[in-house]
Protein backbone atom coordinates (compact mmCIF):
# COMPACT_ATOMS: atom_id res chain seq x y z
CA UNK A 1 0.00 0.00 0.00
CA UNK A 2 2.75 2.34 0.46
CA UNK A 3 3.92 1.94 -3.08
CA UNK A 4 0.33 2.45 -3.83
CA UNK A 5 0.35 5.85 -1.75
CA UNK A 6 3.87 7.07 -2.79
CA UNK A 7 2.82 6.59 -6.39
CA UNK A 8 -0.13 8.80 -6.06
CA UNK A 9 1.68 11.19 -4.48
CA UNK A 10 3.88 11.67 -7.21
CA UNK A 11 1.40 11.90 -9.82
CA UNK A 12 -0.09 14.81 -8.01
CA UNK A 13 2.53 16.97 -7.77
CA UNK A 14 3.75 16.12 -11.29
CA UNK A 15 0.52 17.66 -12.17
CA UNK A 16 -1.60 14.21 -13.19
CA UNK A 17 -1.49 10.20 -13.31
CA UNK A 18 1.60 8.69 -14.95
CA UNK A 19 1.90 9.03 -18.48
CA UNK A 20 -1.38 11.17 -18.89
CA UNK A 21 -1.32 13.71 -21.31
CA UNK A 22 -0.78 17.73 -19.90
CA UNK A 23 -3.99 18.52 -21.95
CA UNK A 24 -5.78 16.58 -19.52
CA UNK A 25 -5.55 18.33 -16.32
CA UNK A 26 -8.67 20.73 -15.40
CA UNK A 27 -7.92 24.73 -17.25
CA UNK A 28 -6.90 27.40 -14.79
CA UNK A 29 -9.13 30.42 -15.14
CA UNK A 30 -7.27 33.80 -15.08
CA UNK A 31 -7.87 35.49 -12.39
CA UNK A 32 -9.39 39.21 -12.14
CA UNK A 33 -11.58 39.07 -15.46
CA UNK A 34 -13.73 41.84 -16.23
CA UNK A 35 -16.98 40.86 -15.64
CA UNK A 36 -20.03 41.61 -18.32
CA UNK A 37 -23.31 43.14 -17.92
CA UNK A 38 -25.01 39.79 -16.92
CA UNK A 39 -22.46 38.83 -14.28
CA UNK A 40 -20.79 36.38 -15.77
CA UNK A 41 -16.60 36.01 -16.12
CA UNK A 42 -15.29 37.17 -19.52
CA UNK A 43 -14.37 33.89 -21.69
CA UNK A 44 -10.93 32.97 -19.63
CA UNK A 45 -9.22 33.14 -23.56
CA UNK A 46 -9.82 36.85 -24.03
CA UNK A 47 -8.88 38.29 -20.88
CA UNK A 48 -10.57 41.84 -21.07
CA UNK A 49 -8.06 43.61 -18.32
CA UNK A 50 -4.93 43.13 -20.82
CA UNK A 51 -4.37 46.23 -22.12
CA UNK A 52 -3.55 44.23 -25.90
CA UNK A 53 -6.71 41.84 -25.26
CA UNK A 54 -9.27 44.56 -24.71
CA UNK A 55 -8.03 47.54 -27.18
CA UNK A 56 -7.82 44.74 -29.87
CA UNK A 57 -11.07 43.55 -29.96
CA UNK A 58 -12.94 47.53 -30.18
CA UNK A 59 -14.47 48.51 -33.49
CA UNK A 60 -13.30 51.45 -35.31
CA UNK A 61 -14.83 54.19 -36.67
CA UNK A 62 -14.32 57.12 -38.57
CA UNK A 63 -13.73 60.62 -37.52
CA UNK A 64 -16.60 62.42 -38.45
CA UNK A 65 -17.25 65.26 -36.30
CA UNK A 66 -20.70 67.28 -36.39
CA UNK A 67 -20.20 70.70 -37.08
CA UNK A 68 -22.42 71.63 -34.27
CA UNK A 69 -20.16 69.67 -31.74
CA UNK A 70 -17.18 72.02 -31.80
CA UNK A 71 -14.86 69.66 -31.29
CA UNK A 72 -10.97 71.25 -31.38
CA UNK A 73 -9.20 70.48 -34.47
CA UNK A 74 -5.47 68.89 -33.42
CA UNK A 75 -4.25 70.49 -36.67
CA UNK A 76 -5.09 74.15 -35.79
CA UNK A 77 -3.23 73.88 -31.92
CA UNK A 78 -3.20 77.96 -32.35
CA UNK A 79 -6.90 78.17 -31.78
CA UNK A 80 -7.83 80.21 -28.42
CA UNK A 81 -10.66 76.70 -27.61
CA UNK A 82 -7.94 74.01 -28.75
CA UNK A 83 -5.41 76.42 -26.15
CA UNK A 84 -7.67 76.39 -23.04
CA UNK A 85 -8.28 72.71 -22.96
CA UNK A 86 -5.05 72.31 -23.72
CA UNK A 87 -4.42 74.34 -20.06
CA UNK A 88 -7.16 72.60 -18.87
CA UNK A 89 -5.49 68.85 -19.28
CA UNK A 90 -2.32 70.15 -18.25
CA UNK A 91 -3.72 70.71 -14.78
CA UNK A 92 -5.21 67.52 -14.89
CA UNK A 93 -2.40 65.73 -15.37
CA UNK A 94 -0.98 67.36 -12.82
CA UNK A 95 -3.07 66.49 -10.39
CA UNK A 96 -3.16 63.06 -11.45
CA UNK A 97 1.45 62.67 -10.58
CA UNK A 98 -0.23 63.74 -7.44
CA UNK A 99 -2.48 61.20 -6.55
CA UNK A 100 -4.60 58.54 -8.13
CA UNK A 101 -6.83 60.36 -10.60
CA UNK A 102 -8.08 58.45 -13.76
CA UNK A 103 -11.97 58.41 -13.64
CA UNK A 104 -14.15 61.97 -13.60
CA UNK A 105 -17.54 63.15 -14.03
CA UNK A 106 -17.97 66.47 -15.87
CA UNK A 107 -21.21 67.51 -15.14
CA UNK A 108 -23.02 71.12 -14.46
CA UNK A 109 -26.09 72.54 -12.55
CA UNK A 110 -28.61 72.67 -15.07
CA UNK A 111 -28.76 72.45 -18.50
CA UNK A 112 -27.17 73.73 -21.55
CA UNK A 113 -24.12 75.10 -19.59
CA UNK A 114 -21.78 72.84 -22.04
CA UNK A 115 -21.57 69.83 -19.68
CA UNK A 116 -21.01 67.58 -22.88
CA UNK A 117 -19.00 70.27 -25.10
CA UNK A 118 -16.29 70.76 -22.35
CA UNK A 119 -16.46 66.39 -21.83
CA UNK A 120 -15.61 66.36 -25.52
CA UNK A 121 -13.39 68.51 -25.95
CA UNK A 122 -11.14 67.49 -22.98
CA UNK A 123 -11.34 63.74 -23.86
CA UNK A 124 -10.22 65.15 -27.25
CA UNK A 125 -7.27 66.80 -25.63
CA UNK A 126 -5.85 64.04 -24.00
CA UNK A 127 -5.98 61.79 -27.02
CA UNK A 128 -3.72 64.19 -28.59
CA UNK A 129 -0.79 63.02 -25.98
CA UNK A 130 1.00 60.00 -27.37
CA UNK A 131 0.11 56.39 -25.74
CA UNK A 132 -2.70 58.50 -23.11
CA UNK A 133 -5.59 56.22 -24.09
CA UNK A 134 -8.95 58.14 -23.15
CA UNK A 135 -12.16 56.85 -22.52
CA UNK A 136 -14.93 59.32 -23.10
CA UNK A 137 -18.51 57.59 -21.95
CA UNK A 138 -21.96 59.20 -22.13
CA UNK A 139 -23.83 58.06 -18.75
CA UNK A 140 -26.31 60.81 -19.49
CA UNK A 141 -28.64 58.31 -20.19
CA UNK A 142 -31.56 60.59 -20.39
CA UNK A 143 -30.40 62.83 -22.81
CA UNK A 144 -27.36 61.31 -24.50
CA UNK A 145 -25.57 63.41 -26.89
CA UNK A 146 -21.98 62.06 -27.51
CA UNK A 147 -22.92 59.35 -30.55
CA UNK A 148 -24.67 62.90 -32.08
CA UNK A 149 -21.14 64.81 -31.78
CA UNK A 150 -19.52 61.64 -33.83
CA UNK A 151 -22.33 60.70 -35.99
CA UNK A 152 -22.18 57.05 -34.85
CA UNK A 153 -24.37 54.89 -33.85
CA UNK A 154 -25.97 55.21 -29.79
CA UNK A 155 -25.89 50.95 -29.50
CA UNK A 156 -24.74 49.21 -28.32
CA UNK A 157 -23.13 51.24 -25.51
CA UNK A 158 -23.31 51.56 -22.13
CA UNK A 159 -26.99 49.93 -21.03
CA UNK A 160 -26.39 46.89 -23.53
CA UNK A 161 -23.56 46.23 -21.46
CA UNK A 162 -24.62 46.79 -18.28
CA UNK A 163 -27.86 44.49 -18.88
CA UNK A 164 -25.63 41.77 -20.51
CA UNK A 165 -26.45 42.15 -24.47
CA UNK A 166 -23.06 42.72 -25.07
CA UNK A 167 -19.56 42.23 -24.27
CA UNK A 168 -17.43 45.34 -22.96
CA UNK A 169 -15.06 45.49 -26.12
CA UNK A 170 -19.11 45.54 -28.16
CA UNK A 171 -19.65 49.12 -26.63
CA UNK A 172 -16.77 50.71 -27.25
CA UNK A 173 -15.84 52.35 -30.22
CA UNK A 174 -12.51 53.90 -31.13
CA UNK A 175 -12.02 56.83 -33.35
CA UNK A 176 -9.77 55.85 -35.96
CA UNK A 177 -6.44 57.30 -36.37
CA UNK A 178 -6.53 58.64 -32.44
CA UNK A 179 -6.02 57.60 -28.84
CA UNK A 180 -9.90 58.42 -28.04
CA UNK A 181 -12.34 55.63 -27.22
CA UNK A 182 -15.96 56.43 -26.78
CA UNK A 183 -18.51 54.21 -24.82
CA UNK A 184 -21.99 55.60 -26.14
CA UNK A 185 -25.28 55.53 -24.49
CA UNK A 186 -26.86 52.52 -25.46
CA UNK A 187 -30.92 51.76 -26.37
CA UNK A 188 -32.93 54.01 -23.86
CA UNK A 189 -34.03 52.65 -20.68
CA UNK A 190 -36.87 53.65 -18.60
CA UNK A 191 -35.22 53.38 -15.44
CA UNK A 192 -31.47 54.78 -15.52
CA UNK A 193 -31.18 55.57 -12.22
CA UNK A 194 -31.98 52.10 -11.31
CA UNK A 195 -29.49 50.60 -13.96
CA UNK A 196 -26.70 53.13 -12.36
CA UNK A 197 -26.83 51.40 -8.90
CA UNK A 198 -25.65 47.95 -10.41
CA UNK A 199 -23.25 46.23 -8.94
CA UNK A 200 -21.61 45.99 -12.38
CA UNK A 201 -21.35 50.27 -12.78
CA UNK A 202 -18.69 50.42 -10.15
CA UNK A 203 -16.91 47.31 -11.29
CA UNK A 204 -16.64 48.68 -14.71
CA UNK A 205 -15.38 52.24 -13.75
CA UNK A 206 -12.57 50.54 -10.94
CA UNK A 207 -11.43 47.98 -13.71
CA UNK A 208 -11.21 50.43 -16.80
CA UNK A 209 -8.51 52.63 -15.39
CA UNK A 210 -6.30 49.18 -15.82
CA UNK A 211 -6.43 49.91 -19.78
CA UNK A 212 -7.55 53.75 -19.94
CA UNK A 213 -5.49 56.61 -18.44
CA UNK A 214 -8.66 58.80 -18.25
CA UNK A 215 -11.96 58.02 -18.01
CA UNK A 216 -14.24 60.71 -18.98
CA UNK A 217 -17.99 60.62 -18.10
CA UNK A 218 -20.34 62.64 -19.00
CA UNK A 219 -23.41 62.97 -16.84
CA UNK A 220 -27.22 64.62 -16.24
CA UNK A 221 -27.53 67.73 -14.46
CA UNK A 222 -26.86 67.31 -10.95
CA UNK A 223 -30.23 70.09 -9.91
CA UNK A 224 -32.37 68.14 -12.50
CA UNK A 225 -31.09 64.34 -11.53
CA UNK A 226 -29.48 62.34 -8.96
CA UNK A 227 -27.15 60.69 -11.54
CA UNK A 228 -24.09 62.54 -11.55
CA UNK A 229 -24.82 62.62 -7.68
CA UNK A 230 -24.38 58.78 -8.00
CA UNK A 231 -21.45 58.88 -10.36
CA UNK A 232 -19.16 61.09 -8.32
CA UNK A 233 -19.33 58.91 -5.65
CA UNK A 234 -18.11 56.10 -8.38
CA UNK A 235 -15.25 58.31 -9.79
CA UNK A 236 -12.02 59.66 -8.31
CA UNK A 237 -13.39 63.43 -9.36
CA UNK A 238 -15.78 65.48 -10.69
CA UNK A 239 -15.66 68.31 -12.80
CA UNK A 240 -18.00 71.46 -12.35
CA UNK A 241 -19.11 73.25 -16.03
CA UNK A 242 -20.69 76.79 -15.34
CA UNK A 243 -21.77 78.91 -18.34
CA UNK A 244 -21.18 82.99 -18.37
CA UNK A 245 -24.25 85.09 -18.00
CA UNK A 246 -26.81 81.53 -17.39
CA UNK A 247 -25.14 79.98 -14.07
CA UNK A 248 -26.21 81.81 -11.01
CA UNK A 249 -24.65 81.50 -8.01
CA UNK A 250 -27.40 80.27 -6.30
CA UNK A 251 -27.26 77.11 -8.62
CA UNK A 252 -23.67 76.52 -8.12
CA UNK A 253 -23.91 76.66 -4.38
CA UNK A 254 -27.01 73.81 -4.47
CA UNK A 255 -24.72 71.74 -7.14
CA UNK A 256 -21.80 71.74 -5.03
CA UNK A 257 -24.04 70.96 -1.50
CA UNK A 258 -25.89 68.16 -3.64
CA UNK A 259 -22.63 66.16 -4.45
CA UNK A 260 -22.32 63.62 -1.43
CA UNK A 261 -18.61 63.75 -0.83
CA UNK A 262 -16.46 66.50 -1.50
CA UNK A 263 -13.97 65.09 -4.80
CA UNK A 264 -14.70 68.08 -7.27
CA UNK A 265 -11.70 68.70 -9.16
CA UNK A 266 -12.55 72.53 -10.44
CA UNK A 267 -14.79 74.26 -12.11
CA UNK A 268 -14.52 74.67 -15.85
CA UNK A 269 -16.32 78.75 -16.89
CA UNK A 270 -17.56 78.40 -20.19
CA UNK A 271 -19.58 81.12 -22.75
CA UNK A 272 -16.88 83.65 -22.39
CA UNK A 273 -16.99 85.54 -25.78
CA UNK A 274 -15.01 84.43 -28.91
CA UNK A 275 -13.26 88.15 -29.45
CA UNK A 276 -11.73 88.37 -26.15
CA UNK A 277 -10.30 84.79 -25.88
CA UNK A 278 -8.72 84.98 -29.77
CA UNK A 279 -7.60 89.09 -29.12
CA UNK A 280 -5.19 87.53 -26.21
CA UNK A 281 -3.73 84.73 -28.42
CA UNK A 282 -3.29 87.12 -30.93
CA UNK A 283 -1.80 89.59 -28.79
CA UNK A 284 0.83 86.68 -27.88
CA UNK A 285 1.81 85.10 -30.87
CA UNK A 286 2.43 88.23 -32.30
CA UNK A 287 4.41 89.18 -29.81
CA UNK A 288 6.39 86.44 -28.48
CA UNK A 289 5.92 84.02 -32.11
CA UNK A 290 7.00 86.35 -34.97
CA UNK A 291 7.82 84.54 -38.47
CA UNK A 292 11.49 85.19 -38.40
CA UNK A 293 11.99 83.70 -34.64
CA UNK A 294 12.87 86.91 -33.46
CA UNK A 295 10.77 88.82 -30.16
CA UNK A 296 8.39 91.28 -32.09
CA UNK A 297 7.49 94.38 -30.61
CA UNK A 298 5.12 94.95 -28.37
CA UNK A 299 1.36 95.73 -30.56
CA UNK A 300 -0.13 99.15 -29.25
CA UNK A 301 -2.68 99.00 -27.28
């Protein structure tokens, strides 16, 4: 029997019986898979949290701006808008050498303050930095915009996912020829706020920073819903959008007490008129940026 026992013993920590082929010992499933909308581990062959294994498998599509979105153009950096976002991610990615920032909501008050133009447009900025993939979502579910500024399609995106229709890599679309990723909508649901306190919302936003360097969401109104309330609470930050001569203060002060923990990164002015911001840039570049490399003088004023 000891034979018996000392032969069993072997096979087991050679990994199986003697002369059994490898094949036929039980697969190990990776650990930390992503999991999908239905609650189920990601297929243990495509393992969504590799950078290579989740970037690979996103659709492409082309970069096809609406006019009305605004969006900066990387090949005009002299632009006063392109400029101030510019300023705008610097900061950011200063705070982040500071301390673990990758996931924000930009939200505002009330509506039409530019919630979504200034989500845009900053997700846009840090696509522009080589190898700083960005992740620009829409989790304004009740009045999604972002698939609009892109012409694409609004599904699948974010509620196909979360109620397991699709897989992660499904609802994710890259925009060809840049670092941006955008994670529409998805079909309309009658219930968001409901679908925002899954389980699976705040697994999604902690395991996309393993791939994404920023993750960009943009959200509801926090006077009009309780969804960006929700969010912030999700995310490392949030970001405040106030528009000139709409925001009161009144508004901003019931905003800021209606977010339940204090994360808010800044607030982000928007509205201020074309002429003054392009006079300035103007001012400097022809100033400091003549065409023979030389300091110009000093314009009148």
């Amino acid at each position: 029997m000891s034979r018996v026992h000392d032969a069993l013993r072997k096979a087991e920590q050679s990994g199986g019986l003697p002369n059994a082929p490898r094949d036929a010992r039980p697969p190990v499933r990776p650990a930390g898979t992503i999991l999908n909308g239905a609650g189920a581990s990601a297929p243990p062959a495509q393992d969504p949290n590799s950078l290579s294994g989740l970037i690979d498998r996103i659709p492409v599509i082309k970069y096809n701006p609406s006019r009305e979105a605004l969006v900066i153009d990387a090949t005009r950096p002299e632009e006063a808008p392109t400029e101030e976002f510019r300023s705008l991610r610097t900061r950011l990615n200063h705070l982040q050498t500071l301390q673990p920032i990758h996931t924000t909501v930009v939200t505002s008050p009330s509506p039409a303050e530019g919630k979504s133009f200034a989500a845009m447009n900053l997700a846009m900025a840090q696509a522009q930095l080589a190898g700083n993939y960005t992740l620009l979502c829409d989790f304004d579910l009740r009045r999604p915009i972002v698939h609009n500024m892109l012409r694409t399609e609004r599904s699948p995106g974010i509620t196909d996912f979360l109620t397991g229709k699709v897989q992660l890599h499904d609802a994710i679309r890259r925009v060809a020829g840049t670092n941006l990723f955008i994670m529409p909508a998805g079909e309309a649901v009658i219930n968001p706020l409901e679908l925002l306190n899954l389980k699976e919302v705040k697994h999604m936003l902690d395991r996309l920073p393993s791939v994404f360097n920023w993750v960009i969401l943009d959200s509801p109104p926090l006077l009009f819903a309780a969804d960006a309330n929700l969010l912030s609470t999700l995310c490392h930050g949030t970001i405040l959008v106030v528009r000139i001569g709409s925001t009161t203060i009144d508004s901003v002060t019931r905003a800021m007490q209606s977010l339940c923990q204090n994360n808010v990164l800044g607030i982000v002015v928007n509205g201020a008129r074309r002429g003054e911001l392009y006079s300035k840039y103007i001012y400097y570049q022809s100033y400091y940026s003549p065409k023979d490399g030389s300091k110009g003088e000093e314009p009148a004023e």
